[in-house]
Protein backbone atom coordinates (compact mmCIF):
# COMPACT_ATOMS: atom_id res chain seq x y z
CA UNK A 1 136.73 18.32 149.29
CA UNK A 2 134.61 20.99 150.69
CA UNK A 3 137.32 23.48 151.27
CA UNK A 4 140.52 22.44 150.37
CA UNK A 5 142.20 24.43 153.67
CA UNK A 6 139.83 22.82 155.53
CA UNK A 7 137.93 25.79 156.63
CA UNK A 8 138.99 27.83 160.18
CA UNK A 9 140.57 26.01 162.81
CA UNK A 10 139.00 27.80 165.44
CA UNK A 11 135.63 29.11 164.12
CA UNK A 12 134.13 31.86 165.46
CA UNK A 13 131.59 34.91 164.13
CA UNK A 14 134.06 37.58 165.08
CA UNK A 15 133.76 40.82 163.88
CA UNK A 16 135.52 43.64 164.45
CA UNK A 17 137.25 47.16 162.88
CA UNK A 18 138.73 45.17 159.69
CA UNK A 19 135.51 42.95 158.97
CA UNK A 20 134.99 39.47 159.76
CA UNK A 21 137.96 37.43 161.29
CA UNK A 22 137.90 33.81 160.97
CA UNK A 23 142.03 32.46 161.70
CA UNK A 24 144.01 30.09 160.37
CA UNK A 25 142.79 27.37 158.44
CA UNK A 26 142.76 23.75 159.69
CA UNK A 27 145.65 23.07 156.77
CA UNK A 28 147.62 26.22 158.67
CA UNK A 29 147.32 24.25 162.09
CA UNK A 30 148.43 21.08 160.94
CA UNK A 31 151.39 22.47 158.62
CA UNK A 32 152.08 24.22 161.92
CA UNK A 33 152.28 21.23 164.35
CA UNK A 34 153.58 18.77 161.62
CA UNK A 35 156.18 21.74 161.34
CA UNK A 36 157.19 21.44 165.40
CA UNK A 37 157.39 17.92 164.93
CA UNK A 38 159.76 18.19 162.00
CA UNK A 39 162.05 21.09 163.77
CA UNK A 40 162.33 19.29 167.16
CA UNK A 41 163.41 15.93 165.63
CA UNK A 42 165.66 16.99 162.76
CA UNK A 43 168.58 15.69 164.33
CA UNK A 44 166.66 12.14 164.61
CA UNK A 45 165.14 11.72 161.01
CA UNK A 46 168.06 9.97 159.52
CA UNK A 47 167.47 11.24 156.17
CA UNK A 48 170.36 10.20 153.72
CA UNK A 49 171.51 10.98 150.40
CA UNK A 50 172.65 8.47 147.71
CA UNK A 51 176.02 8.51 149.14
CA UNK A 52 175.05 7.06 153.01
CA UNK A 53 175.69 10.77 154.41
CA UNK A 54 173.67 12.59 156.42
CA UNK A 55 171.29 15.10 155.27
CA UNK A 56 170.35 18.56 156.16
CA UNK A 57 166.77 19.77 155.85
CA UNK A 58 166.75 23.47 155.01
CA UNK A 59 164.09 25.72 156.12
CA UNK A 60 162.42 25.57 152.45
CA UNK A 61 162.30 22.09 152.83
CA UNK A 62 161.27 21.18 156.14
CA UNK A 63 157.75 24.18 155.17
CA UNK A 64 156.90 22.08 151.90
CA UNK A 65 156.95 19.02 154.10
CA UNK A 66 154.75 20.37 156.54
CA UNK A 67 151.97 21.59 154.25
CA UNK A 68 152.48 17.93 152.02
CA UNK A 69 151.96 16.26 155.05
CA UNK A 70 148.64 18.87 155.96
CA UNK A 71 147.39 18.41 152.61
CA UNK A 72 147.37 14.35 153.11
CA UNK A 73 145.67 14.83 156.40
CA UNK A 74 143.38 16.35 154.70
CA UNK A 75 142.27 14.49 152.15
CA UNK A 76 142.07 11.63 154.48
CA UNK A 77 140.22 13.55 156.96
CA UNK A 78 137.57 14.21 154.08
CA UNK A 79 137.63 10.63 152.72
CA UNK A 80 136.72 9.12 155.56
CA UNK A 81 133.42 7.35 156.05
């Protein structure tokens, strides 16, 4: 991979008082949206534990899936043809 964050999200040759600014990072944005996604349907995911009952995801939890699920996008977006 090229950059493994994927380089900025919003590019741009910005620079100011505190040198250059470039953003987040393309694996930022998507660990960000995948994040929404994750937050506005925990109620719906119908995760389960070995015992059939219902499963919270706690904050810790619901961040590393965002950024695993970034870091797949990824490496798709950079294996593509």
């Amino acid at each position: 991979m090229s950059q493994p964050d994927g380089g900025p999200a919003f590019p741009s040759q910005l620079t100011g008082a505190i040198g250059n600014v470039s953003g987040m990072t393309i694996r930022d944005y998507f660990a960000a949206a995948i994040l929404q996604g994750i937050l506005a349907g925990n109620e719906t995911l119908g995760l389960l534990n070995d015992e059939g009952k219902k499963v919270s995801l706690d904050k810790t939890t619901m961040s590393r899936m965002a950024y695993a699920f970034s870091e797949a996008m990824l490496m798709l977006r950079e294996a593509r043809p």
